[in-house]
PDB file of N, CA and C in Angstrom:
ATOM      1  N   UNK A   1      31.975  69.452  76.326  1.00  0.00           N
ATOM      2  CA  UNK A   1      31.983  70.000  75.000  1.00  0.00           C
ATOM      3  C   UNK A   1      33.317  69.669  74.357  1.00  0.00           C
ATOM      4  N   UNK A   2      33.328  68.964  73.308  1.00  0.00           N
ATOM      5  CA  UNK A   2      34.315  68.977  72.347  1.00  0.00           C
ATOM      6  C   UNK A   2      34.841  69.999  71.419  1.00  0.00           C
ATOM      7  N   UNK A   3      36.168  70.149  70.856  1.00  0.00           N
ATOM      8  CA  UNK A   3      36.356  70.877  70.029  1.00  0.00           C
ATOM      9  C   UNK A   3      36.362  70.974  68.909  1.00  0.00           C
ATOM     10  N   UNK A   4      36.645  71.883  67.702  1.00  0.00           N
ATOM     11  CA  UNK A   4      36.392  71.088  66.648  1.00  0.00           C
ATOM     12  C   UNK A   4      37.493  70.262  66.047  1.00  0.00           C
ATOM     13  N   UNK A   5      38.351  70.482  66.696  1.00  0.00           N
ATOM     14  CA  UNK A   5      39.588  70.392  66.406  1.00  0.00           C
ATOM     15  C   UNK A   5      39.750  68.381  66.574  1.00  0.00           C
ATOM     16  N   UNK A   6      38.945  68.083  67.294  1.00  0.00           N
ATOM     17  CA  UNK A   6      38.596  66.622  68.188  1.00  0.00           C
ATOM     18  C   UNK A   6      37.941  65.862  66.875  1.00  0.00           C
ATOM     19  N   UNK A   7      36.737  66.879  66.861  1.00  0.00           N
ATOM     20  CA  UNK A   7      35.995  66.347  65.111  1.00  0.00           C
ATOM     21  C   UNK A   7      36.890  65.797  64.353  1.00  0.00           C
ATOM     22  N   UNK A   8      37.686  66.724  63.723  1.00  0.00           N
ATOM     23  CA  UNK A   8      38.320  66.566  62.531  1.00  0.00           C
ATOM     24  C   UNK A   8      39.517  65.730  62.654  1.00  0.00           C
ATOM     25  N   UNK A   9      39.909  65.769  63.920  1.00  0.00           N
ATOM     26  CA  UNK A   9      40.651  64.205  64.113  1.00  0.00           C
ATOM     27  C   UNK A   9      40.003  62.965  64.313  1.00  0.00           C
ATOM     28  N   UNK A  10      38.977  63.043  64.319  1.00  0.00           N
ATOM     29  CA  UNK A  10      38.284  61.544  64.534  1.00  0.00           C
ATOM     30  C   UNK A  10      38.112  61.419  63.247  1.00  0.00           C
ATOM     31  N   UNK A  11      37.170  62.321  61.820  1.00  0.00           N
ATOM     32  CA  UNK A  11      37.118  62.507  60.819  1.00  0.00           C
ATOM     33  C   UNK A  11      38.292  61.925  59.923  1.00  0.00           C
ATOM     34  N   UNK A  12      39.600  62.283  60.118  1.00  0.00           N
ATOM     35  CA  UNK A  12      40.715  61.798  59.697  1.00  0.00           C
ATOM     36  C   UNK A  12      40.891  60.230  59.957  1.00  0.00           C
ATOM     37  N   UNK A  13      41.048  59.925  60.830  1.00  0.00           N
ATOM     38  CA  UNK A  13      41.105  58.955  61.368  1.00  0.00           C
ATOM     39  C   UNK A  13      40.863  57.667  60.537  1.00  0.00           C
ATOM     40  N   UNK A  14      39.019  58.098  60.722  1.00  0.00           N
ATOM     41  CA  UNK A  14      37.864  57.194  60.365  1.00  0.00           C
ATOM     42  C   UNK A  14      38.150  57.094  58.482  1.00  0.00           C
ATOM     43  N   UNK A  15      38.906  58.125  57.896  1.00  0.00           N
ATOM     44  CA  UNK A  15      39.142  58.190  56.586  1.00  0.00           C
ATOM     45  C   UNK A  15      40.384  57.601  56.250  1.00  0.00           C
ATOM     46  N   UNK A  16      40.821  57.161  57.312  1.00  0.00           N
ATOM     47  CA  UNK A  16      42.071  56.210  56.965  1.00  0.00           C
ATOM     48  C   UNK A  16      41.963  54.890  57.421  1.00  0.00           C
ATOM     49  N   UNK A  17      40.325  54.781  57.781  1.00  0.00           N
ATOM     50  CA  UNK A  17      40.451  53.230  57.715  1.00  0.00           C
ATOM     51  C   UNK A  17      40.316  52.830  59.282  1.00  0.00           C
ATOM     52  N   UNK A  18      40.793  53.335  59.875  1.00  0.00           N
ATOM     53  CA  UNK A  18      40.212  52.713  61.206  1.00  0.00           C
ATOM     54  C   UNK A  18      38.997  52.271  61.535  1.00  0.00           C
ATOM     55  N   UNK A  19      38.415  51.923  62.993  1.00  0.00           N
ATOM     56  CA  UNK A  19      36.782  51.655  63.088  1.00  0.00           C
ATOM     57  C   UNK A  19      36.333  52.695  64.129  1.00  0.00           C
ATOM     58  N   UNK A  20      35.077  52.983  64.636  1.00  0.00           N
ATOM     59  CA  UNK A  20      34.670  53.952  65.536  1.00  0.00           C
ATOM     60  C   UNK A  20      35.291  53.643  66.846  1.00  0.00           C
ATOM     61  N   UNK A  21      35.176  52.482  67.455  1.00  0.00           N
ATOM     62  CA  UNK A  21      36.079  51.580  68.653  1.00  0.00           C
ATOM     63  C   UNK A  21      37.556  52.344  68.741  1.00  0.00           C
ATOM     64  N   UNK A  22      38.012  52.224  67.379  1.00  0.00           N
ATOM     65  CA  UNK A  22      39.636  52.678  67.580  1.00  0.00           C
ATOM     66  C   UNK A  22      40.117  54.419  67.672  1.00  0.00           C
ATOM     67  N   UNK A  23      39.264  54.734  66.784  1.00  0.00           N
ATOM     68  CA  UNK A  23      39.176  56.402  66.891  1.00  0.00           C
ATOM     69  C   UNK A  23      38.748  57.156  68.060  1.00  0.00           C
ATOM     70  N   UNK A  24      37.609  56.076  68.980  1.00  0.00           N
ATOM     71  CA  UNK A  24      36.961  56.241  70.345  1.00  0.00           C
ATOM     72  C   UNK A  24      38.521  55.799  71.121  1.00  0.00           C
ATOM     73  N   UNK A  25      38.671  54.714  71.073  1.00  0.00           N
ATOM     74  CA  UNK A  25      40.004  55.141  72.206  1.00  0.00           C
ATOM     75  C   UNK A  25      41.305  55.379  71.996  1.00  0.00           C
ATOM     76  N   UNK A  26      41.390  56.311  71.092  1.00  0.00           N
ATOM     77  CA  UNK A  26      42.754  57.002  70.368  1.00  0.00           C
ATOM     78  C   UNK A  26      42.308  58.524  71.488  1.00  0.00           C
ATOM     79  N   UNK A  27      40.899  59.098  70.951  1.00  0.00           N
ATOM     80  CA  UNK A  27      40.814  60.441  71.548  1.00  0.00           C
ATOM     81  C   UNK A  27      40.119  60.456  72.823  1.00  0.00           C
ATOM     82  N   UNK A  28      39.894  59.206  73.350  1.00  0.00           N
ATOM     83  CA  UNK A  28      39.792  58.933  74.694  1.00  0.00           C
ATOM     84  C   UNK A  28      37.982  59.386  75.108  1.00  0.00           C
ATOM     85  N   UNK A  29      37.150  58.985  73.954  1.00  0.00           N
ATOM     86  CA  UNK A  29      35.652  59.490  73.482  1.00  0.00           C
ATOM     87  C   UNK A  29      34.903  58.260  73.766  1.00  0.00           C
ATOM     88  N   UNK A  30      33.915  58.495  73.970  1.00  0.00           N
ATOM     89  CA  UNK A  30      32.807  56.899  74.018  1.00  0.00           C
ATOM     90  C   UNK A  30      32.891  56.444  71.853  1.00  0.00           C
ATOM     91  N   UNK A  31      32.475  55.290  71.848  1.00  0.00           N
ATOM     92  CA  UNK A  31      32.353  55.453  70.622  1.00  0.00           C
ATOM     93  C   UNK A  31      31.080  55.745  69.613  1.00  0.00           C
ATOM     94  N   UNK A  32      29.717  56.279  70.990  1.00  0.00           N
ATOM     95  CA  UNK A  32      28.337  56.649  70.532  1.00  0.00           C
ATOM     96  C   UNK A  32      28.541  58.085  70.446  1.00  0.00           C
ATOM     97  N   UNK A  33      30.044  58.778  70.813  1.00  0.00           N
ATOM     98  CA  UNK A  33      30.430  60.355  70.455  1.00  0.00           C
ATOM     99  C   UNK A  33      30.708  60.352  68.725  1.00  0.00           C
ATOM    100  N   UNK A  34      31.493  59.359  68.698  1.00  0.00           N
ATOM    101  CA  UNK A  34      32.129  59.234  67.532  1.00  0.00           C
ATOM    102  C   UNK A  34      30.948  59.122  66.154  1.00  0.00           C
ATOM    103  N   UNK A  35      29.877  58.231  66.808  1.00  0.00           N
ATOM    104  CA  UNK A  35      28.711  58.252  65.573  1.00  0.00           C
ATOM    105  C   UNK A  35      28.127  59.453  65.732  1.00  0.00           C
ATOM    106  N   UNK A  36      28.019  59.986  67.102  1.00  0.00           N
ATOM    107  CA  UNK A  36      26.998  61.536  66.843  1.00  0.00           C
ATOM    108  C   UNK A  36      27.582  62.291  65.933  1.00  0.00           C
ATOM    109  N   UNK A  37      28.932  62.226  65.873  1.00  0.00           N
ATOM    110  CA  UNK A  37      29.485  63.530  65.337  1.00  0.00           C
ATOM    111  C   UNK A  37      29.952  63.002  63.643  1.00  0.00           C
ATOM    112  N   UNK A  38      29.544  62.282  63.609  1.00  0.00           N
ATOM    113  CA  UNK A  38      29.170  61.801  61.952  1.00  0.00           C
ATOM    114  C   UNK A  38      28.176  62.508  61.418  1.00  0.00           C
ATOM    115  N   UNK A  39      26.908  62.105  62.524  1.00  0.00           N
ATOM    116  CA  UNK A  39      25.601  62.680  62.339  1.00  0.00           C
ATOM    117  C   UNK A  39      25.399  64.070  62.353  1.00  0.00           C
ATOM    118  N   UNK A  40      25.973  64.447  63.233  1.00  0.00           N
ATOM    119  CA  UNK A  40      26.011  65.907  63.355  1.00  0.00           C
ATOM    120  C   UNK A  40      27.265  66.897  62.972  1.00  0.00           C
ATOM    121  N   UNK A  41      27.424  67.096  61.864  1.00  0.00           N
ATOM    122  CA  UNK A  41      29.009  67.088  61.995  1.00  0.00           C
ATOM    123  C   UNK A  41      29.076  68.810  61.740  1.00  0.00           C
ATOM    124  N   UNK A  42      28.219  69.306  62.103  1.00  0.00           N
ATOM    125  CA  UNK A  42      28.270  70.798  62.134  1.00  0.00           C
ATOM    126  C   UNK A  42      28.116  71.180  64.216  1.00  0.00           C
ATOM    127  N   UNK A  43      28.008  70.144  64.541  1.00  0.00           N
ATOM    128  CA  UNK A  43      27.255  70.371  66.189  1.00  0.00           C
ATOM    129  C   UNK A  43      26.297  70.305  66.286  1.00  0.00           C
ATOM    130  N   UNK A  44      25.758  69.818  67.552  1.00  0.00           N
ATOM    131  CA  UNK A  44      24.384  69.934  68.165  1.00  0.00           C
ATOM    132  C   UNK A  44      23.444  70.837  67.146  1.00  0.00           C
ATOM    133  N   UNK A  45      21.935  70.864  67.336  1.00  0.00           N
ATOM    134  CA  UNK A  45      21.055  71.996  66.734  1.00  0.00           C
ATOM    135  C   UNK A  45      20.825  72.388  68.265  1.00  0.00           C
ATOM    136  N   UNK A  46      20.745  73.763  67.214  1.00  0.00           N
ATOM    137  CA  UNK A  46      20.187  75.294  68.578  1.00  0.00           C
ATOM    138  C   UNK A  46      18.755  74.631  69.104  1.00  0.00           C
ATOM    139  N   UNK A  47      18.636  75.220  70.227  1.00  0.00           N
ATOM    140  CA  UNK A  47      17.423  74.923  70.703  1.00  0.00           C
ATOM    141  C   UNK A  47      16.473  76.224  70.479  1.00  0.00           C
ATOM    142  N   UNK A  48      15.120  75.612  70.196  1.00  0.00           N
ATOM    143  CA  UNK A  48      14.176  77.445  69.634  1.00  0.00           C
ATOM    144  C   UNK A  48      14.078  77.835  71.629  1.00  0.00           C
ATOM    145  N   UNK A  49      14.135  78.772  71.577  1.00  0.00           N
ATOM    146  CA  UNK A  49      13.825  80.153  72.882  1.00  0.00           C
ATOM    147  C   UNK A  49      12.211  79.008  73.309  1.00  0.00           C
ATOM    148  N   UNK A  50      12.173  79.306  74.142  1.00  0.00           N
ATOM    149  CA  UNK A  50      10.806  78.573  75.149  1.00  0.00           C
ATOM    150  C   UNK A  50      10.539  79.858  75.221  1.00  0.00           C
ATOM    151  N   UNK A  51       8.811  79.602  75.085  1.00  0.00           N
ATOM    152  CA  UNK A  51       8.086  81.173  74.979  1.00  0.00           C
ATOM    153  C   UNK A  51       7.849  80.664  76.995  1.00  0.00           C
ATOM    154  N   UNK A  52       7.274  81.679  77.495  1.00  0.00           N
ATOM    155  CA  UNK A  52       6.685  81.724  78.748  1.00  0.00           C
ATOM    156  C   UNK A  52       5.199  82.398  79.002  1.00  0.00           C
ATOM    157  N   UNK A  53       4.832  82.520  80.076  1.00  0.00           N
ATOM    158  CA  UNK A  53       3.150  83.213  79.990  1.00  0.00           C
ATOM    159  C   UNK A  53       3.818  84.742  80.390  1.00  0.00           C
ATOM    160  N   UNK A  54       4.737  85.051  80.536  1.00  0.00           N
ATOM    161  CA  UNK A  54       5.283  86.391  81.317  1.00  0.00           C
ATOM    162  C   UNK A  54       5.454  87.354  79.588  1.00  0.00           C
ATOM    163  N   UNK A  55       5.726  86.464  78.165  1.00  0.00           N
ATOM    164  CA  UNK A  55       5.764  87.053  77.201  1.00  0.00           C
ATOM    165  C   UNK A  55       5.635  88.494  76.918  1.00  0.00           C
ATOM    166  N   UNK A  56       3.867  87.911  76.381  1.00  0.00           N
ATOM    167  CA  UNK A  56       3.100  89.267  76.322  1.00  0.00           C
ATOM    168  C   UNK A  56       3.553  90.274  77.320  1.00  0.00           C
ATOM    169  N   UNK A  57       3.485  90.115  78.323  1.00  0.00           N
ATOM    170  CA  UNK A  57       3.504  91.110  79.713  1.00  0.00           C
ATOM    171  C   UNK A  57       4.985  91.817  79.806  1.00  0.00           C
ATOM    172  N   UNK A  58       5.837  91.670  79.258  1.00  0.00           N
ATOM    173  CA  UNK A  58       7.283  91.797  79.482  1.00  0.00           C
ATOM    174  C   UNK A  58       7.640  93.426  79.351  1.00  0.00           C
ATOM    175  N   UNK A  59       6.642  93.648  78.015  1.00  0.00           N
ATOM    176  CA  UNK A  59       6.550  95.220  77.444  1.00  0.00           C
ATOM    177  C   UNK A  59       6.115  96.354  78.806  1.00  0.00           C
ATOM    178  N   UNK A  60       4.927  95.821  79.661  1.00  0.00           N
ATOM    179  CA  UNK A  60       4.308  96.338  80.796  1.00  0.00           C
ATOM    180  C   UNK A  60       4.965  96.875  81.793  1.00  0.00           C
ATOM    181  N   UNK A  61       5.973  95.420  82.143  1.00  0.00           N
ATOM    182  CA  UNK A  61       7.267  95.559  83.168  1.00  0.00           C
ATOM    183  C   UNK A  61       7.938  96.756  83.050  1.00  0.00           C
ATOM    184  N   UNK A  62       8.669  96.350  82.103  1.00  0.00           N
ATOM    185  CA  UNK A  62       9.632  97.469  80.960  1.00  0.00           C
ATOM    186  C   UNK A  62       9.332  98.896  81.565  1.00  0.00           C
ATOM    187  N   UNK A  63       7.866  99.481  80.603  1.00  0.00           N
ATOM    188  CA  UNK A  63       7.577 100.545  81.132  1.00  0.00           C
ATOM    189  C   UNK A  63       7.358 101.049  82.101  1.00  0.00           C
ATOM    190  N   UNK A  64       6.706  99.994  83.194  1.00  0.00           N
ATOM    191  CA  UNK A  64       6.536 100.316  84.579  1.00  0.00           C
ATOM    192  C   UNK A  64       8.010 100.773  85.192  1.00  0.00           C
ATOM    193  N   UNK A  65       8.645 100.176  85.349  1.00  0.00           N
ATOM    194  CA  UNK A  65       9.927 100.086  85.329  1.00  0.00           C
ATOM    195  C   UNK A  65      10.926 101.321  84.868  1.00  0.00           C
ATOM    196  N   UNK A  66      10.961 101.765  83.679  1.00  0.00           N
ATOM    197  CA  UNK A  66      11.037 103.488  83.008  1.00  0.00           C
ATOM    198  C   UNK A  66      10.417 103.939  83.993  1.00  0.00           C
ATOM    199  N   UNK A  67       9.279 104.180  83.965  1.00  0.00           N
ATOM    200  CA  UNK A  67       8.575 105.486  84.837  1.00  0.00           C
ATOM    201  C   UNK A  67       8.707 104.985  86.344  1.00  0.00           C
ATOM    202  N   UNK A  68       9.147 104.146  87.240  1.00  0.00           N
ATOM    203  CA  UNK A  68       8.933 104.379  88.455  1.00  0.00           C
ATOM    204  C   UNK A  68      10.222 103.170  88.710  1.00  0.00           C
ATOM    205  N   UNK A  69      11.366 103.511  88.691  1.00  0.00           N
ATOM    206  CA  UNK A  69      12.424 102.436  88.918  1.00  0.00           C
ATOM    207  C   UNK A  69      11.893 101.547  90.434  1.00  0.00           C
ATOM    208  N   UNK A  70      11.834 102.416  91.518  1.00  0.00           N
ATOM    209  CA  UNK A  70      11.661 102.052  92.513  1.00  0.00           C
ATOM    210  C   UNK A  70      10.251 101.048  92.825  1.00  0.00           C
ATOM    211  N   UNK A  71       9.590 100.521  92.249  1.00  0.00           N
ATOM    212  CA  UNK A  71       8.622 100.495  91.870  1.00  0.00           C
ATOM    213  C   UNK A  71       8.931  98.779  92.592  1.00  0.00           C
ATOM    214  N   UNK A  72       8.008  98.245  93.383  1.00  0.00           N
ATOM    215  CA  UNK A  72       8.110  96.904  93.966  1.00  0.00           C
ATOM    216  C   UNK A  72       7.485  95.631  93.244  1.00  0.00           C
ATOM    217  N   UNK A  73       8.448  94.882  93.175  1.00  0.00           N
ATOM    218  CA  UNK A  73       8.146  93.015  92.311  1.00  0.00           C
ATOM    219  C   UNK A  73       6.953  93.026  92.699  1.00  0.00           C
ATOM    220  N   UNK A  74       6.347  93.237  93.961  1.00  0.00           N
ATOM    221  CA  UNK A  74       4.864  92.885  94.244  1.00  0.00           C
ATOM    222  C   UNK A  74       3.762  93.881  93.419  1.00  0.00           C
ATOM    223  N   UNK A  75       3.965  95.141  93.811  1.00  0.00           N
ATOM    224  CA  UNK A  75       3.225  95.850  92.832  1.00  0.00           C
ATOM    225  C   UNK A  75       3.265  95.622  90.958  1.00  0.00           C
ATOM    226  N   UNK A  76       4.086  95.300  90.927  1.00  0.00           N
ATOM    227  CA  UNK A  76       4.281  94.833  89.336  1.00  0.00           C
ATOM    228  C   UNK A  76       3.306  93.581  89.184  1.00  0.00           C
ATOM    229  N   UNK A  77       3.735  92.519  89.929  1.00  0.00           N
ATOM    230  CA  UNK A  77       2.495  91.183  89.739  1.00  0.00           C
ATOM    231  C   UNK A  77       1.491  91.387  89.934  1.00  0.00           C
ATOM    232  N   UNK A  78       1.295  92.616  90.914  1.00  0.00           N
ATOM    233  CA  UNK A  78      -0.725  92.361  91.022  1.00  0.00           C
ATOM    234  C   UNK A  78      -0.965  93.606  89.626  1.00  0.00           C
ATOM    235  N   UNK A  79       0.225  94.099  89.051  1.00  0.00           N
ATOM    236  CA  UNK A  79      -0.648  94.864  87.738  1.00  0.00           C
ATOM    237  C   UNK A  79      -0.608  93.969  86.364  1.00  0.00           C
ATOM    238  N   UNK A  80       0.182  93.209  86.186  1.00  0.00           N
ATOM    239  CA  UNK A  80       0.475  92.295  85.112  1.00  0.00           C
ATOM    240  C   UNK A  80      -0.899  91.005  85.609  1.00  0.00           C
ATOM    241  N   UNK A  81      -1.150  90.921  86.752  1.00  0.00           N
ATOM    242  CA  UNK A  81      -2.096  90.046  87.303  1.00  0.00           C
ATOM    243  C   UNK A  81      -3.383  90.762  86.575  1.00  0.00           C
ATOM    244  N   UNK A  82      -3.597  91.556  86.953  1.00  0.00           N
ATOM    245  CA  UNK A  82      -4.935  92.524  86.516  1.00  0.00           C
ATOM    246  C   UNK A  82      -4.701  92.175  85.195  1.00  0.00           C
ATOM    247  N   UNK A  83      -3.747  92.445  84.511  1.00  0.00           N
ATOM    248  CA  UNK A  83      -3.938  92.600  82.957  1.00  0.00           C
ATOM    249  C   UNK A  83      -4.348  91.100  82.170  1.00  0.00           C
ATOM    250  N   UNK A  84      -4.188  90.220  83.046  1.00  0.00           N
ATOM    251  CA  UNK A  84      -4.519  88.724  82.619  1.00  0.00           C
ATOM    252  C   UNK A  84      -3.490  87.587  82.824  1.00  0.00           C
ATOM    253  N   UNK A  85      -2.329  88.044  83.487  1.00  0.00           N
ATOM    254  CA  UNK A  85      -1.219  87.100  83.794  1.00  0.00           C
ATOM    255  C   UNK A  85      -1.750  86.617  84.407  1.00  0.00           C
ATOM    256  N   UNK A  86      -1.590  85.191  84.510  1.00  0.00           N
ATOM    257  CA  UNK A  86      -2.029  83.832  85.247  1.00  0.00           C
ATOM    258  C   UNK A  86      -0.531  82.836  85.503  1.00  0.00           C
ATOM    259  N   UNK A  87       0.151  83.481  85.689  1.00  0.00           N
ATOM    260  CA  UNK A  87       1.781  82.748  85.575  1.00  0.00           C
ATOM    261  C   UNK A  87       1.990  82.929  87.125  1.00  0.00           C
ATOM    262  N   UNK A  88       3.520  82.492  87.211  1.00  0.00           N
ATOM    263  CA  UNK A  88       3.914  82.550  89.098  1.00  0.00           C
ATOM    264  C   UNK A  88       4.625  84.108  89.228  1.00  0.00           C
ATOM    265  N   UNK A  89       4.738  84.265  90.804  1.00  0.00           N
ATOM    266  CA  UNK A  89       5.360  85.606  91.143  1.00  0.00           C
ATOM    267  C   UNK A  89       7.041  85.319  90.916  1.00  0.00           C
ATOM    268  N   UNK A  90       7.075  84.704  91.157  1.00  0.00           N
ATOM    269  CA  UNK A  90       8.919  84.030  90.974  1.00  0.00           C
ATOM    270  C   UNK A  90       9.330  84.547  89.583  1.00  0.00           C
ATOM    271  N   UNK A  91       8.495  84.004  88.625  1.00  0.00           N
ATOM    272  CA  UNK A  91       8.749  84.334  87.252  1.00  0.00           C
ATOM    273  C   UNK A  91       9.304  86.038  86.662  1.00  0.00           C
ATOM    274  N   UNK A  92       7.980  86.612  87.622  1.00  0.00           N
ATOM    275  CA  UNK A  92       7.943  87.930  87.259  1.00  0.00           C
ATOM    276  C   UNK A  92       9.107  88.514  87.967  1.00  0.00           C
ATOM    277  N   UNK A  93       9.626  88.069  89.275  1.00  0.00           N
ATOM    278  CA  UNK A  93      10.489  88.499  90.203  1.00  0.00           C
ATOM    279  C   UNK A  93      12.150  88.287  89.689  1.00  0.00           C
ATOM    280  N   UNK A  94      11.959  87.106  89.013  1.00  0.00           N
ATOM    281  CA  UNK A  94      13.532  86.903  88.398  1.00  0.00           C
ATOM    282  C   UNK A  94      13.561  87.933  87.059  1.00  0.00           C
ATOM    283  N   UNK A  95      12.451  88.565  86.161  1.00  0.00           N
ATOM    284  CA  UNK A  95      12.433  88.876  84.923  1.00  0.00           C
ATOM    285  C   UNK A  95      12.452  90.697  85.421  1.00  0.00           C
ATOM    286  N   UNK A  96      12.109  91.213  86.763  1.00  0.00           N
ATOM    287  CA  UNK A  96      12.341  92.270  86.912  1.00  0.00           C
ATOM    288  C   UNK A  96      13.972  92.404  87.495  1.00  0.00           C
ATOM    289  N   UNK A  97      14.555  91.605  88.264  1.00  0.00           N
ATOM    290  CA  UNK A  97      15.763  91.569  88.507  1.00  0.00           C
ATOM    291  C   UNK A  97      17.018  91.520  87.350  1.00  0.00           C
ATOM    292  N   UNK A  98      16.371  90.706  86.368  1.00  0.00           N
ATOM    293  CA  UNK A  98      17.102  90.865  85.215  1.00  0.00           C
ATOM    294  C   UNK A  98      16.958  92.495  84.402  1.00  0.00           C
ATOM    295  N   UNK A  99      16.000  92.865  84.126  1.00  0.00           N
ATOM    296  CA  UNK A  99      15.861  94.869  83.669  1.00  0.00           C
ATOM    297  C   UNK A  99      16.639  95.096  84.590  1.00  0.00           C
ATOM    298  N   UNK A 100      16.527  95.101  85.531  1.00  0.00           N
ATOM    299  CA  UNK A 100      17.110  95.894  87.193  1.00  0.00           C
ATOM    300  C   UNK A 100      18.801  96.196  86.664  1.00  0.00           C
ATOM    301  N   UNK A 101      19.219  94.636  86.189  1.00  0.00           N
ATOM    302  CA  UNK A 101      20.704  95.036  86.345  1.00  0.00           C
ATOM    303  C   UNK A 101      20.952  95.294  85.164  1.00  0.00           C
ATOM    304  N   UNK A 102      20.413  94.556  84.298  1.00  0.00           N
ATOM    305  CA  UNK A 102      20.458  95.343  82.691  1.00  0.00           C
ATOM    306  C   UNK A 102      20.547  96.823  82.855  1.00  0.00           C
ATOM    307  N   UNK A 103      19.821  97.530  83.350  1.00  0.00           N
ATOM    308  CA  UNK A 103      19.555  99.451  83.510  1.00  0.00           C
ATOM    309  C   UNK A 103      20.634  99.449  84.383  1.00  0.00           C
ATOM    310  N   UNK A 104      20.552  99.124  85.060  1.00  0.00           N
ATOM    311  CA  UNK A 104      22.085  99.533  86.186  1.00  0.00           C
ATOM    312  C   UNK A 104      23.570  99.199  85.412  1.00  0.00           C
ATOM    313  N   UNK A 105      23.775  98.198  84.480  1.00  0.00           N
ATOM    314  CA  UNK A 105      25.168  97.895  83.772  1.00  0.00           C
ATOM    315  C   UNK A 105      24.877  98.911  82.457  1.00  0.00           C
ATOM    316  N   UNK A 106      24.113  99.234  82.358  1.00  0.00           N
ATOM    317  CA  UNK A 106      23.848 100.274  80.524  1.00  0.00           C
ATOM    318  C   UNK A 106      23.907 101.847  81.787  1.00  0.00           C
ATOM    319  N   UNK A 107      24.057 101.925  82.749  1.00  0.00           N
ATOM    320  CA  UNK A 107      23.970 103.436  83.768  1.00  0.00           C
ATOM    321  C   UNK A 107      25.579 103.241  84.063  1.00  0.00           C
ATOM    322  N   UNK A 108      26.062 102.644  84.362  1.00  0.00           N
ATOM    323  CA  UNK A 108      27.035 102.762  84.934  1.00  0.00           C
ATOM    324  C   UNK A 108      28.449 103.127  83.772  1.00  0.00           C
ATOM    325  N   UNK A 109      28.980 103.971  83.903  1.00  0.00           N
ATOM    326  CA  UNK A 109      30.382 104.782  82.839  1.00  0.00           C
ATOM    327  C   UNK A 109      31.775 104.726  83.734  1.00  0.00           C
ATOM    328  N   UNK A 110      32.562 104.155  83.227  1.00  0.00           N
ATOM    329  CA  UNK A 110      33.695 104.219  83.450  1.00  0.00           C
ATOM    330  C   UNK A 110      34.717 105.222  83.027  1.00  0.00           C
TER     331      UNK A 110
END
């Protein structure tokens, strides 16, 4: 990752006449950096969120989860299973571990 600070010296640079070649090995950059960031000269675009099949079901977790903390990754997949999840157990297993410590770092007071 570059800074912006890198930008706006290549920017300068290139406005005084140099070529992409020379501005590329002034800041020690390829010189296909130097055209991206012409192109892009705000940065990269965000990437949109990737939906998953665990979506819908996430609300289910949640509550299961409220009412019965102790409540096992396995028993959670065969009820999100029942409800029409057709996704993997892994999925569901990393997405309850994530609530898990979420509720445990929002519990914990210093």
């Amino acid at each position: 990752m570059y800074s912006l600070s890198s930008r706006l010296k290549a920017k300068f640079l290139l406005e005084e006449g140099l070529s992409k070649s020379a501005v590329a090995r002034i800041l020690g950059v390829n010189r296909r950096t130097i055209s991206r960031w012409l192109t892009e000269p705000n940065g990269p675009k965000k990437r949109k969120r990737r939906t998953h099949k665990l979506d819908p079901y996430k609300a289910t977790v949640r509550q299961r989860l409220c009412c019965d903390p102790t409540i096992s990754v396995a028993r959670l997949f065969e009820i999100v299973r029942a409800d029409g999840y057709d996704g993997s157990y892994s999925r569901v297993r990393d997405y309850v571990r994530q609530v898990r410590k979420r509720s445990l770092d929002s519990s914990i007071s210093w």
